[in-house]
Protein backbone atom coordinates (compact mmCIF):
# COMPACT_ATOMS: atom_id res chain seq x y z
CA UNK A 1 51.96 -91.28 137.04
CA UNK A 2 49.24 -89.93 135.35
CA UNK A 3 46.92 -91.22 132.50
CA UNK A 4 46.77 -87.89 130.78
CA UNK A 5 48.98 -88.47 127.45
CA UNK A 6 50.33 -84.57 127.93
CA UNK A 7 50.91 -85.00 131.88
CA UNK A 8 52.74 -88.35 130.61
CA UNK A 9 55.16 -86.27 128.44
CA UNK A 10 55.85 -83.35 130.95
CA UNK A 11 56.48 -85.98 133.80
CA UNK A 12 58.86 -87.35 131.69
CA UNK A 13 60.54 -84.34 130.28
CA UNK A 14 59.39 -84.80 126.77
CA UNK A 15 59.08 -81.10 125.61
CA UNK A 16 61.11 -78.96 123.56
CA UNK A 17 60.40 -75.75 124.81
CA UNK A 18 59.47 -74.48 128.42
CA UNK A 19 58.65 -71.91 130.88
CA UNK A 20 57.44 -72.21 134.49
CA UNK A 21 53.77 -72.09 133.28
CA UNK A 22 53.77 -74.16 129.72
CA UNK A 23 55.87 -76.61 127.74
CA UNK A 24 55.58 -76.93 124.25
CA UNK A 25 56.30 -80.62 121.89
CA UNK A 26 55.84 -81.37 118.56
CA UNK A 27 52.71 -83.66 118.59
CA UNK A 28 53.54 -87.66 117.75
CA UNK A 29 51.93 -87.29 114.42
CA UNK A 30 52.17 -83.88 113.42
CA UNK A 31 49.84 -81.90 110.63
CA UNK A 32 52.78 -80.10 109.04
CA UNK A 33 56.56 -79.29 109.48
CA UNK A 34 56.95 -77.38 112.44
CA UNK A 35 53.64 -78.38 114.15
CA UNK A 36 53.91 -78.03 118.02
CA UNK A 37 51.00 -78.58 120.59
CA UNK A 38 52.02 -75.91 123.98
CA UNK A 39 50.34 -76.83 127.03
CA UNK A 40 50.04 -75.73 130.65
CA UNK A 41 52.14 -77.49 132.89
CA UNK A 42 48.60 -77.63 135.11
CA UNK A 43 46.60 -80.49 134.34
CA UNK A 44 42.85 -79.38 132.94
CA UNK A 45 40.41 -82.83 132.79
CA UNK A 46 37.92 -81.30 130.28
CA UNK A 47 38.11 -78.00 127.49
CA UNK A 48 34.71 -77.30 130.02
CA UNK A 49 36.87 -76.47 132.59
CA UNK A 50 37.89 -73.24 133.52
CA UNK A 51 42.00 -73.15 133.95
CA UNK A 52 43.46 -70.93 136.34
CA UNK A 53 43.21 -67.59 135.36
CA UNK A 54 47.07 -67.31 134.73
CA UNK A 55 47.39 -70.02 132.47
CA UNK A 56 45.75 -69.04 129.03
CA UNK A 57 47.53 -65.96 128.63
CA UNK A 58 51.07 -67.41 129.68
CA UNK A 59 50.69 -70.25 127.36
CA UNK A 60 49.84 -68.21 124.78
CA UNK A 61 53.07 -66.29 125.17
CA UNK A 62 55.43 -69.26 124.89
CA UNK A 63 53.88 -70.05 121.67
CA UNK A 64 55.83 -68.68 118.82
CA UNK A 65 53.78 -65.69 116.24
CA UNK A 66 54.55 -66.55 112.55
């Protein structure tokens, strides 16, 4: 298993939302009512590093527009 907190959840099928590329969860303390974090289901160490060119844009449309 891995150490990443996100990689934790996904492993363990914490998420409320999904799609093949992203899950989404509401964070364990969230900022405001209805505060989710979405996150590729690929594993990025650092913000530095580049994710697979796929990935932004699909994550981006399992997150919902107000």
């Amino acid at each position: 298993m891995s150490a990443c907190p996100f990689c934790k959840r996904i492993e363990a099928g914490e998420f409320d939302y999904f799609d093949k590329h992203s899950v989404a969860f509401q964070p364990l303390s969230p900022v405001t009512r209805g505060h989710f974090l979405v996150v590729p289901r690929h594993h990025v160490t650092t913000a530095l590093e580049p994710p697979p060119p796929i990935v932004p844009g699909q994550t981006t449309r399992l997150a919902p527009i107000p």
